[in-house]
N, C-alpha and C. Protein backbone atom coordinates (compact mmCIF):
# COMPACT_ATOMS: atom_id res chain seq x y z
N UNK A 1 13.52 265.99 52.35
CA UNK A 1 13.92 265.23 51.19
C UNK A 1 15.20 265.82 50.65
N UNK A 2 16.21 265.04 50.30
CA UNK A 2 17.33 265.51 49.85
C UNK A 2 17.30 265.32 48.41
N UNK A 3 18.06 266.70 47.61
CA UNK A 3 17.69 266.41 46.28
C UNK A 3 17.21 267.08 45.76
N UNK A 4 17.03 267.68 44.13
CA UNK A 4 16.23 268.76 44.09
C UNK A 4 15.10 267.91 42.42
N UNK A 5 14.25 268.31 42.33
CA UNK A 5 13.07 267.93 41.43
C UNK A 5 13.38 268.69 40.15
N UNK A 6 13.18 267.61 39.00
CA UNK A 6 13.69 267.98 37.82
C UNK A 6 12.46 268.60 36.83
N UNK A 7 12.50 268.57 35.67
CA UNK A 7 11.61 269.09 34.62
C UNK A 7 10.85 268.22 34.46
N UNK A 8 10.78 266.81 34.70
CA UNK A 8 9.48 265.58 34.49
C UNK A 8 9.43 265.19 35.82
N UNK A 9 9.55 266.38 37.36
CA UNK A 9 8.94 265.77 38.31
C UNK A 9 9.59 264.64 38.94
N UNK A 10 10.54 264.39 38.77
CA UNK A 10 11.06 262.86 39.90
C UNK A 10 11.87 263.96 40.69
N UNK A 11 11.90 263.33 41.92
CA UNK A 11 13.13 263.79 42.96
C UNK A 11 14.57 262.85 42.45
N UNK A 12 15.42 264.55 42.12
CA UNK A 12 16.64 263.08 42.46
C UNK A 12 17.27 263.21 44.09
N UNK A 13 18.32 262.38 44.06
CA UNK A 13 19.01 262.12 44.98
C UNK A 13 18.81 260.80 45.99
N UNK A 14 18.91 260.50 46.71
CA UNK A 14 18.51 259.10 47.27
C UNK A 14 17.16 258.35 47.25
N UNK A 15 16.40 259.48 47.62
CA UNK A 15 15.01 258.80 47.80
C UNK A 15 14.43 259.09 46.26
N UNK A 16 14.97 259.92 45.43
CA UNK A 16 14.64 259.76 43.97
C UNK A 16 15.16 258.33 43.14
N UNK A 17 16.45 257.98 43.71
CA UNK A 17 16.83 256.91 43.19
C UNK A 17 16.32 255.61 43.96
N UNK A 18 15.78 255.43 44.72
CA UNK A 18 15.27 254.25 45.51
C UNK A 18 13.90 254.35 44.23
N UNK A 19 13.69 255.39 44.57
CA UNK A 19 11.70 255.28 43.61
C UNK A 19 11.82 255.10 42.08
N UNK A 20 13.37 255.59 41.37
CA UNK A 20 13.38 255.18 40.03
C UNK A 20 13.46 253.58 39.93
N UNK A 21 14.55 253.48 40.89
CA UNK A 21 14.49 251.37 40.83
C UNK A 21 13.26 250.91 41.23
N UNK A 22 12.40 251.33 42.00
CA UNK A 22 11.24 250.89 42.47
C UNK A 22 10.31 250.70 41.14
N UNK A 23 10.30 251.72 40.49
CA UNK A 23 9.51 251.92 39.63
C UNK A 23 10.25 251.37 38.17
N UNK A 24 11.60 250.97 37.93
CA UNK A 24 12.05 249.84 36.90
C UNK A 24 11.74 248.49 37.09
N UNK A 25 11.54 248.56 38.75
CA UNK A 25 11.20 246.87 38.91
C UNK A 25 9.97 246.57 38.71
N UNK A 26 8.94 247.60 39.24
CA UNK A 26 7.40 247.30 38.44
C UNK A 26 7.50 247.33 37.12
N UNK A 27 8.04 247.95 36.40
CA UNK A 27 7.66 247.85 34.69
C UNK A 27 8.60 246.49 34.28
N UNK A 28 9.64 246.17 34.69
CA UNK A 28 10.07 245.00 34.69
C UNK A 28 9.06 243.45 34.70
N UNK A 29 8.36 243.83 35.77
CA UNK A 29 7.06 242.52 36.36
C UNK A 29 6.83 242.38 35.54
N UNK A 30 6.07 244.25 34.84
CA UNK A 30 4.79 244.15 34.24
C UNK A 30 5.37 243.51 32.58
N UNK A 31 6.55 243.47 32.14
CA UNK A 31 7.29 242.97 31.08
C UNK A 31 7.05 241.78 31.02
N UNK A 32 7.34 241.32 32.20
CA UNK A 32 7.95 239.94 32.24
C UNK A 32 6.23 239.40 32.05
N UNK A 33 5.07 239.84 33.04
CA UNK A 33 3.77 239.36 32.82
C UNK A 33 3.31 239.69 31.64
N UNK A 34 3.39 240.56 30.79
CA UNK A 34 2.58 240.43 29.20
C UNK A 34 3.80 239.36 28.49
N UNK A 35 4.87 239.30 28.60
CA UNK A 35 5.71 238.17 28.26
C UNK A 35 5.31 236.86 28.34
N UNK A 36 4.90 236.59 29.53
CA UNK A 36 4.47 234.70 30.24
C UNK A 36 2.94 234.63 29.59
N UNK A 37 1.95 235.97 29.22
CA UNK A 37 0.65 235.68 29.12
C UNK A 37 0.54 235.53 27.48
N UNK A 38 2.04 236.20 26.81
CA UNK A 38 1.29 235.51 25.32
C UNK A 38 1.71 234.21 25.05
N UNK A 39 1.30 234.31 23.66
CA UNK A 39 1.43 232.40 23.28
C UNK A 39 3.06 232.15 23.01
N UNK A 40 3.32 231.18 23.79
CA UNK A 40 4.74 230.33 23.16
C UNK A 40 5.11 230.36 21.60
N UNK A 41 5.83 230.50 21.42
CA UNK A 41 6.81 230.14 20.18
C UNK A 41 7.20 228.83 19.72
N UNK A 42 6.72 227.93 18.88
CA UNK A 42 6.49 226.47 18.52
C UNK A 42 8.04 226.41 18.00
N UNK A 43 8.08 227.13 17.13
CA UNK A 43 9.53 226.94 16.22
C UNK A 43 9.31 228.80 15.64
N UNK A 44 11.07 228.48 15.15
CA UNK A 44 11.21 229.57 13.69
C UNK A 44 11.04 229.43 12.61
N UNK A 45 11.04 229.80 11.55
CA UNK A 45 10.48 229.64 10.33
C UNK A 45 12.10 230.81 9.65
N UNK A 46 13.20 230.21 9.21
CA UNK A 46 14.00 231.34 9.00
C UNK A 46 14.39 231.02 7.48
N UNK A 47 14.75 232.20 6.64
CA UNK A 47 15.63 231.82 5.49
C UNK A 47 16.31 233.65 5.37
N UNK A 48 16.69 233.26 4.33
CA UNK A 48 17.99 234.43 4.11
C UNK A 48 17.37 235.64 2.99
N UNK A 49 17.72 236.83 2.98
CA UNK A 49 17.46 237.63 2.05
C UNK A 49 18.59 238.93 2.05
N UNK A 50 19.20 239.33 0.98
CA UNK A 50 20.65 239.71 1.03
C UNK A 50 21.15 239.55 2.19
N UNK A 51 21.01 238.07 2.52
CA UNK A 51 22.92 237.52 2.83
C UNK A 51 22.09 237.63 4.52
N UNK A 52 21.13 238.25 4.72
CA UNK A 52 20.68 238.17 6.44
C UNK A 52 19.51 237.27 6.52
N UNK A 53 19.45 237.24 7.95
CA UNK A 53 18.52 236.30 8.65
C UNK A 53 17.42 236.70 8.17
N UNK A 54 16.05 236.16 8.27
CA UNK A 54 15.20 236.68 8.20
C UNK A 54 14.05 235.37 8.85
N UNK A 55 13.37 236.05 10.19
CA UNK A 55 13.09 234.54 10.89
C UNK A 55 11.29 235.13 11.11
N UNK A 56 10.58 233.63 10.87
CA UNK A 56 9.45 234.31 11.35
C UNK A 56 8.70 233.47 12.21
N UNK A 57 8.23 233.47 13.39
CA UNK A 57 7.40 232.63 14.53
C UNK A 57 6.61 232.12 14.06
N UNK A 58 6.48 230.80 14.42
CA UNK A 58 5.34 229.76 14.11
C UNK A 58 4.67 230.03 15.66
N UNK A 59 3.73 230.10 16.47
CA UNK A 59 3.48 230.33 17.63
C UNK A 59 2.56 228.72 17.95
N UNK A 60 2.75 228.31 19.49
CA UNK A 60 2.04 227.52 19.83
C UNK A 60 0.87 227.07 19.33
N UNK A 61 -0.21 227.89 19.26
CA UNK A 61 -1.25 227.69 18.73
C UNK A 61 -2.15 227.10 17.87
N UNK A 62 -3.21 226.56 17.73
CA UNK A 62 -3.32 225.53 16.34
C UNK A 62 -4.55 226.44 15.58
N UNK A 63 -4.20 226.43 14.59
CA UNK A 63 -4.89 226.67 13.23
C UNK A 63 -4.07 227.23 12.37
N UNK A 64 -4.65 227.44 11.33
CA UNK A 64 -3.68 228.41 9.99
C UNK A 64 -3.59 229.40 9.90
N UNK A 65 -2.74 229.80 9.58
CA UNK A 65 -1.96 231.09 9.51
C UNK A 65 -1.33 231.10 8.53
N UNK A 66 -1.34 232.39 7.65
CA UNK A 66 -0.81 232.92 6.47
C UNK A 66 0.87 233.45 6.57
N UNK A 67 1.14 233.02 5.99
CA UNK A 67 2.95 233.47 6.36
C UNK A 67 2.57 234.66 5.73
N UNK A 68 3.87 235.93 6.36
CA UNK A 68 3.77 237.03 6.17
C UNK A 68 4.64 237.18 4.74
N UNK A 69 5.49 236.07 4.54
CA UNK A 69 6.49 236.12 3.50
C UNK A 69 5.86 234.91 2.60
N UNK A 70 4.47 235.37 1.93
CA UNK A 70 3.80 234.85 1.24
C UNK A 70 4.30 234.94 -0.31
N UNK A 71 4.82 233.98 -1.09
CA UNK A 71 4.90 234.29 -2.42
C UNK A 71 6.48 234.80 -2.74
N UNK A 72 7.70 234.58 -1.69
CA UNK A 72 8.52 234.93 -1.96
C UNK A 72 9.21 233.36 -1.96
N UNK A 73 9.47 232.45 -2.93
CA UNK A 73 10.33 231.58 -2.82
C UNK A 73 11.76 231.86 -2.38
N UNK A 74 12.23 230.60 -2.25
CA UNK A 74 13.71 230.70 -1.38
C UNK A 74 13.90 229.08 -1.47
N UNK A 75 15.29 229.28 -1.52
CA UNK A 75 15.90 227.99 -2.28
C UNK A 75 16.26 227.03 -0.96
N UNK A 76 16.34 227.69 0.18
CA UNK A 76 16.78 226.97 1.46
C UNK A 76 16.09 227.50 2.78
N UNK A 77 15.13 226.52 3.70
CA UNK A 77 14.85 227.26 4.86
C UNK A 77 15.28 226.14 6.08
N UNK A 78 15.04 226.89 7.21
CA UNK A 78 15.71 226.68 8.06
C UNK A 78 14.21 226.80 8.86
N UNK A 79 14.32 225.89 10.19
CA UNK A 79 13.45 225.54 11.30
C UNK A 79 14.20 225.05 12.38
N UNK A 80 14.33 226.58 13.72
CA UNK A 80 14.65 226.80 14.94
C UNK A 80 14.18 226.35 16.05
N UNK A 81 14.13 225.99 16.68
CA UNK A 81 13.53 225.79 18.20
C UNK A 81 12.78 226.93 19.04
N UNK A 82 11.85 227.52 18.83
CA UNK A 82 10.83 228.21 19.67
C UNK A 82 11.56 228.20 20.87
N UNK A 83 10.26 228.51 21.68
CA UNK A 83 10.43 228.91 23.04
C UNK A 83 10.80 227.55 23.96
N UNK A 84 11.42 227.87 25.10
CA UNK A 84 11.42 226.24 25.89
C UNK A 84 10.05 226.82 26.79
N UNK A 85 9.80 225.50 27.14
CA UNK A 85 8.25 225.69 28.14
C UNK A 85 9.03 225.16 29.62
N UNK A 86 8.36 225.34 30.87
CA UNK A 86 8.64 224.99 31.82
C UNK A 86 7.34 223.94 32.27
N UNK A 87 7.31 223.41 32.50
CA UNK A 87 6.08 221.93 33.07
C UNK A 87 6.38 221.03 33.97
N UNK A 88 6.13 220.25 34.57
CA UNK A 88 5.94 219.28 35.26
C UNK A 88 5.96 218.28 34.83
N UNK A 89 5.23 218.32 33.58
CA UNK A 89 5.03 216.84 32.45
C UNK A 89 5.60 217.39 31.39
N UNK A 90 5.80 216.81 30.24
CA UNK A 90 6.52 216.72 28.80
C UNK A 90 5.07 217.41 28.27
N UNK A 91 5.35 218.23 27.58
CA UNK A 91 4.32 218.79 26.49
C UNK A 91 3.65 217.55 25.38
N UNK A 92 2.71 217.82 25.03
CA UNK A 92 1.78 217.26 24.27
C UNK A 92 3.03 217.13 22.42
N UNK A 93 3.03 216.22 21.97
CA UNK A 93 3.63 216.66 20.24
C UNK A 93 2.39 217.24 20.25
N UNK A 94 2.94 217.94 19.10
CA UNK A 94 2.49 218.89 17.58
C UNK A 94 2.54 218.41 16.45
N UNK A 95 2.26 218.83 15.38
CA UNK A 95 2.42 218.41 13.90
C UNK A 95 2.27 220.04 13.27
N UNK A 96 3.04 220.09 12.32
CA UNK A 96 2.74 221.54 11.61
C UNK A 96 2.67 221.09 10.07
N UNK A 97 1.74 221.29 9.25
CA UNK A 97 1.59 221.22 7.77
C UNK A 97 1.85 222.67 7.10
N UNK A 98 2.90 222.18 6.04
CA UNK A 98 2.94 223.59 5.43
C UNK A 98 2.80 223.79 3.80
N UNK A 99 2.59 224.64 3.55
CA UNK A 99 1.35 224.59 2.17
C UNK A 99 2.09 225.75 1.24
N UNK A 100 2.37 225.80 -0.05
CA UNK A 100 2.36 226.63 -0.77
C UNK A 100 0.75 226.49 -1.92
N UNK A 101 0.66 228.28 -1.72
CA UNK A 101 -0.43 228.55 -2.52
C UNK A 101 -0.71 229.00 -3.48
N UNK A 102 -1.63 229.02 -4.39
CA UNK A 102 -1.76 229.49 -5.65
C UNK A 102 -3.15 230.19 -5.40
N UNK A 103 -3.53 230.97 -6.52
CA UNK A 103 -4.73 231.56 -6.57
C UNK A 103 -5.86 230.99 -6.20
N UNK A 104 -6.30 229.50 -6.71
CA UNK A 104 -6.87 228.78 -6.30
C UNK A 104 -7.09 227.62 -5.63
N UNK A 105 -6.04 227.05 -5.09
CA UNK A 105 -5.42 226.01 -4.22
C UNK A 105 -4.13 225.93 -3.69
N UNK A 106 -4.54 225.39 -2.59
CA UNK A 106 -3.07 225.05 -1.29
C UNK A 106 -2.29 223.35 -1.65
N UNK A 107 -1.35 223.46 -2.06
CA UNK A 107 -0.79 221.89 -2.04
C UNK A 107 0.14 221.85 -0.65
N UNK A 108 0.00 221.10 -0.05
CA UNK A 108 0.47 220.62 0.79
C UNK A 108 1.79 220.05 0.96
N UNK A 109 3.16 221.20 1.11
CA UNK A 109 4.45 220.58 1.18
C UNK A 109 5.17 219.28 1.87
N UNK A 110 5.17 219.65 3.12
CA UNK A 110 5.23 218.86 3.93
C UNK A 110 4.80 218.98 5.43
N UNK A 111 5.24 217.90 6.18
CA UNK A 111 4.75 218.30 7.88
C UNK A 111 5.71 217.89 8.48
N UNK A 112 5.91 218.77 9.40
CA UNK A 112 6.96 218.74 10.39
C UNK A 112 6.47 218.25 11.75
N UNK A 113 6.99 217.02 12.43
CA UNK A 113 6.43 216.60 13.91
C UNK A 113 7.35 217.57 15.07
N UNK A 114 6.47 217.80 16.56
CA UNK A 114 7.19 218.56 16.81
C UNK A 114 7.02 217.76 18.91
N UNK A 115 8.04 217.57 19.13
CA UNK A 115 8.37 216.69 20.35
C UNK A 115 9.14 217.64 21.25
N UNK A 116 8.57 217.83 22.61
CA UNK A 116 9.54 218.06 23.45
C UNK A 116 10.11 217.41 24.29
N UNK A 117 11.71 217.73 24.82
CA UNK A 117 12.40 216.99 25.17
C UNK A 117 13.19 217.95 26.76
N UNK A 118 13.49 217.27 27.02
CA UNK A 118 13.99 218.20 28.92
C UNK A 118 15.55 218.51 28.53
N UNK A 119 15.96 219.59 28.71
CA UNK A 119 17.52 219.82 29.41
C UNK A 119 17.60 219.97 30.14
N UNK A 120 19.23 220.21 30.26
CA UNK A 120 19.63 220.21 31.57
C UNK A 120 19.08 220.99 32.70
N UNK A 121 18.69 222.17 32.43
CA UNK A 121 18.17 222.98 33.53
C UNK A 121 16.49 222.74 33.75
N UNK A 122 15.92 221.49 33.17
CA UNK A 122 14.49 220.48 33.68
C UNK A 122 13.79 221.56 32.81
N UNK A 123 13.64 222.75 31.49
CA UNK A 123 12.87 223.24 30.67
C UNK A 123 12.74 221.80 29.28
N UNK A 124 11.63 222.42 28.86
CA UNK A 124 11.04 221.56 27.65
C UNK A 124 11.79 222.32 25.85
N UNK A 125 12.47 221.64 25.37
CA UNK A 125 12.52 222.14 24.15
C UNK A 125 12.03 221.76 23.16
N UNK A 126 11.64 222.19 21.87
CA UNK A 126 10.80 221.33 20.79
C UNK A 126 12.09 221.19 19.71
N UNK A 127 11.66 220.01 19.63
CA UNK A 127 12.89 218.98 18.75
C UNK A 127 11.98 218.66 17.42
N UNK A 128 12.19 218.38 15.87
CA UNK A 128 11.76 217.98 15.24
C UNK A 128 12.09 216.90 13.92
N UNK A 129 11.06 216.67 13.27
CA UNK A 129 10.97 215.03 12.58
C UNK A 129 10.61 215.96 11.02
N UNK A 130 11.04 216.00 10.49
CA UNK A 130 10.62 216.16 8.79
C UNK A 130 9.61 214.86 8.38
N UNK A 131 8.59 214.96 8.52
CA UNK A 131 7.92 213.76 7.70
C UNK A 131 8.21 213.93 5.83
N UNK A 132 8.87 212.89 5.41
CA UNK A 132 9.61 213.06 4.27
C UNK A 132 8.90 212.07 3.37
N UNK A 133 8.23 211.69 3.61
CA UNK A 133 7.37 210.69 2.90
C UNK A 133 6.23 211.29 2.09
N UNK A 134 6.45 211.18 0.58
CA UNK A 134 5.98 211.89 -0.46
C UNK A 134 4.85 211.54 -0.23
N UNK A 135 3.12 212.26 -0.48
CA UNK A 135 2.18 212.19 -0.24
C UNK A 135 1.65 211.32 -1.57
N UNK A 136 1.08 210.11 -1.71
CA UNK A 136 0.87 209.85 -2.98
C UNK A 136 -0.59 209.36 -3.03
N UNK A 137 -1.33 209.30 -4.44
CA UNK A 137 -2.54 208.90 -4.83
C UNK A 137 -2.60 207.61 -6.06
N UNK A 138 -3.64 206.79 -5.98
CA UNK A 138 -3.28 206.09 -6.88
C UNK A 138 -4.31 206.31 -8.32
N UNK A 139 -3.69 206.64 -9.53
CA UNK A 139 -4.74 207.12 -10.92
C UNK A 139 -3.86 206.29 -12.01
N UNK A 140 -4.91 205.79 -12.35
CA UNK A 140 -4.60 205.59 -13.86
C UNK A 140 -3.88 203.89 -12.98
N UNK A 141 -4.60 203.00 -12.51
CA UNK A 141 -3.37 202.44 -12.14
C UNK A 141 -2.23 202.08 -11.58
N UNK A 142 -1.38 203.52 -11.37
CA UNK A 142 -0.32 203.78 -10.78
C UNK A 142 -0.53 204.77 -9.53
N UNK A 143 0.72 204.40 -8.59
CA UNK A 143 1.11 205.49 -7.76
C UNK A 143 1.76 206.86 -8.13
N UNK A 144 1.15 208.09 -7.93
CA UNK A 144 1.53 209.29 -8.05
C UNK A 144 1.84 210.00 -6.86
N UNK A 145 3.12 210.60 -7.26
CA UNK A 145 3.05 212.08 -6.06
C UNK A 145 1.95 212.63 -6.00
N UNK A 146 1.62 213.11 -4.90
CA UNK A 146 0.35 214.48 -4.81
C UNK A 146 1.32 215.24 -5.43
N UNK A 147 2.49 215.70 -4.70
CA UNK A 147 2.64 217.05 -4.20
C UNK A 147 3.68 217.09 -5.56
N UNK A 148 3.26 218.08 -6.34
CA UNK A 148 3.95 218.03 -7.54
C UNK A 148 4.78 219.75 -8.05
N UNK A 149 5.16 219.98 -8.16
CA UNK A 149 5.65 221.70 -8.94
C UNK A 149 5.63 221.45 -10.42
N UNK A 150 5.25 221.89 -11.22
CA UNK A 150 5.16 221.97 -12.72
C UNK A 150 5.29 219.93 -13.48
N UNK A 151 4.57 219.20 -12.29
CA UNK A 151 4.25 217.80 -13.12
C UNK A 151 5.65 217.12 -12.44
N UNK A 152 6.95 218.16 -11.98
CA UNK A 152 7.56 217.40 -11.14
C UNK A 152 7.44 216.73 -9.99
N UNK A 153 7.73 215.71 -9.41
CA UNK A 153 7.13 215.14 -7.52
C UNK A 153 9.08 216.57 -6.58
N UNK A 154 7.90 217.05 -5.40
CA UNK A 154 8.53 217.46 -5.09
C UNK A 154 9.11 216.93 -3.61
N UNK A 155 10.57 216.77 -3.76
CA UNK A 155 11.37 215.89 -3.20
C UNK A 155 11.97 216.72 -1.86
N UNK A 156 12.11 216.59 -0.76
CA UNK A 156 12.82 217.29 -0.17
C UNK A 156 14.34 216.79 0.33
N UNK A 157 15.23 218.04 0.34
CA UNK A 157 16.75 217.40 0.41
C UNK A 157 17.12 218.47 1.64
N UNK A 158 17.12 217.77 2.63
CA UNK A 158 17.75 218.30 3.95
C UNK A 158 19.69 218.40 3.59
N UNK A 159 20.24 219.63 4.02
CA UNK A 159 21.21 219.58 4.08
C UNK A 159 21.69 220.17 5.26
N UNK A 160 20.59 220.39 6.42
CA UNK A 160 21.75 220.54 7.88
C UNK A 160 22.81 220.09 8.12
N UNK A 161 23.13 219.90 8.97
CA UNK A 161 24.46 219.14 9.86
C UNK A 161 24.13 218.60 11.29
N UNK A 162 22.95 219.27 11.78
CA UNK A 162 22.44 218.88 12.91
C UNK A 162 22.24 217.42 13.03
N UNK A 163 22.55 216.30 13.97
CA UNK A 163 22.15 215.29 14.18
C UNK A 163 20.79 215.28 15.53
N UNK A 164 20.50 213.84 14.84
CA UNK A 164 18.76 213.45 15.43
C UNK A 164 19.20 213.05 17.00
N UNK A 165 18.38 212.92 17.92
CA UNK A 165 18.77 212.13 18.59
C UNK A 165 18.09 210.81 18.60
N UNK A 166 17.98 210.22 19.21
CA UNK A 166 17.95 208.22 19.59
C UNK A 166 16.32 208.56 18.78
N UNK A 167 15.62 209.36 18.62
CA UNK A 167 13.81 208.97 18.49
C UNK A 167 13.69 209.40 17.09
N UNK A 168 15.23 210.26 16.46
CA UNK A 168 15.03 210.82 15.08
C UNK A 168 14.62 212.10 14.90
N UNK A 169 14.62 213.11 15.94
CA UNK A 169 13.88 214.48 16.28
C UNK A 169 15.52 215.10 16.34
N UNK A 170 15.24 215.87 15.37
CA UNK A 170 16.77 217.22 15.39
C UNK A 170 16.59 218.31 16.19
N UNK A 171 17.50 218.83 16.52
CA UNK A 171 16.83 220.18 16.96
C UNK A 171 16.72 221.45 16.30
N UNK A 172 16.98 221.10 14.69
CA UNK A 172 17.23 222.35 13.82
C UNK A 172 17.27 221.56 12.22
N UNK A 173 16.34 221.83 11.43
CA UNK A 173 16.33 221.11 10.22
C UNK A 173 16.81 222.48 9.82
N UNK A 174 17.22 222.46 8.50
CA UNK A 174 17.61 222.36 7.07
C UNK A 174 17.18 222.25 5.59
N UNK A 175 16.15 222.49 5.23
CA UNK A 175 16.19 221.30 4.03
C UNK A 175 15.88 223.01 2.90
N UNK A 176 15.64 222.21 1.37
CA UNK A 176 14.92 223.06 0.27
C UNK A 176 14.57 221.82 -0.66
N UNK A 177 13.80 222.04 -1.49
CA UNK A 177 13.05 220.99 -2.44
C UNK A 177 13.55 221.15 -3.90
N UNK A 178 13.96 219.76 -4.22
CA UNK A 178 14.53 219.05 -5.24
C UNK A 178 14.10 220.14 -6.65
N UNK A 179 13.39 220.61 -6.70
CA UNK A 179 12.39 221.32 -7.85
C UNK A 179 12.94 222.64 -7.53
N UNK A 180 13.49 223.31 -6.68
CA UNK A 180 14.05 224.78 -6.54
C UNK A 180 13.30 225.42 -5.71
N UNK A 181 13.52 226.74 -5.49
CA UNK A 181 13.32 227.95 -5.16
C UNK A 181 12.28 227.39 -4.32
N UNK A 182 11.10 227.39 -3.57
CA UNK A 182 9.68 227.03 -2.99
C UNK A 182 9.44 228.33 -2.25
N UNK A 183 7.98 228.83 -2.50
CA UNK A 183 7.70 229.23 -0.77
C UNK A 183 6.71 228.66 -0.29
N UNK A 184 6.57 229.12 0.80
CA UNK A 184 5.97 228.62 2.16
C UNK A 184 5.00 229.29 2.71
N UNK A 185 3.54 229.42 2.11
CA UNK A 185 2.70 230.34 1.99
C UNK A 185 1.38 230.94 3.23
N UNK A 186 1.44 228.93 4.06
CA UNK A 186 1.23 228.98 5.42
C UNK A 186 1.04 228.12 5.44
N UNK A 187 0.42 227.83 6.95
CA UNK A 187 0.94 226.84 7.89
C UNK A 187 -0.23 225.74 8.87
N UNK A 188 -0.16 225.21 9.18
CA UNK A 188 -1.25 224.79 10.32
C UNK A 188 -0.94 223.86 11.46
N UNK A 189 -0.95 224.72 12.48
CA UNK A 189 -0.51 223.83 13.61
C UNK A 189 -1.39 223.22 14.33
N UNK A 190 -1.12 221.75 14.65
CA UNK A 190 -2.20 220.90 15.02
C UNK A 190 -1.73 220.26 16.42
């Protein structure tokens, strides 16, 4: 063997360096396989806090989940494109409902539809639909907002730049609600 053996035991020199790449390309696999075996990434969930990103995974999966950035309103958020999937067929839509909470009840902000669509290189991306249509009940007579902040109806005002394509699915919303500041307390993917 050419080469002399160091303080943690590898040989260097040729056949030390054949077995270090040998042994980057197994931990590589093994990367890449705990990578492919967890759950996809549905979308981002991002808004800003001094002046930086601050993004948090919505994951494939369906049920609710508590945002980790529970109780911190924010005047503007932003919703990224997750992971692309690779398939054969077009992925199933999604729907995600998202809820700010109070001590004793969840009101229901809005829901986001979530569609994938093929690029160029034949992967799936998730594109989405703001369902913007105020949730209403009828009392007293009249039609009411559900979804209210202090007796106000809360309105949402997209201000991306991103355009839809032909079905109305963006690939990056925008928006914050007419009433201010909101947070986004969690979520449920369906």
């Amino acid at each position: 063997m050419t080469g002399r053996v160091t303080h943690h035991g590898f040989a260097q020199g040729r056949r030390g360096s054949a077995a270090a790449v040998v042994v980057a390309m197994l931990l590589m696999s093994f990367i890449s396989v705990l990578h492919a075996a967890s759950t996809p990434v549905l979308m981002l969930l991002e808004h800003t806090e001094a002046g930086k990103p601050v993004q948090t995974k919505i994951e494939l999966k369906a049920g609710l989940v508590a945002s980790p950035e529970k109780g911190k309103p924010q005047t503007k958020w932003i919703i990224r494109a997750g992971d692309t999937l690779k398939s054969e067929v077009q992925p199933g839509d999604r729907s995600v409902n998202f809820y700010q909470s109070t001590d004793t009840q969840s009101t229901l902000l809005f829901i986001v539809k979530v569609r994938y669509y093929q690029n160029a290189t034949g992967r799936w991306v998730p594109q989405f639909l703001l369902n913007e249509e105020p949730l209403v009940i009828r009392k007293n007579g009249r039609w009411q907002p559900l979804t209210t902040v202090q007796g106000v109806p809360s309105l949402i005002v997209q201000t991306g730049t991103a355009l839809p394509n032909a079905e109305g699915y963006f690939p990056s919303l925008e928006f914050g609600m007419s009433t201010g500041a909101t947070s986004i307390d969690a979520w449920l993917v369906q």
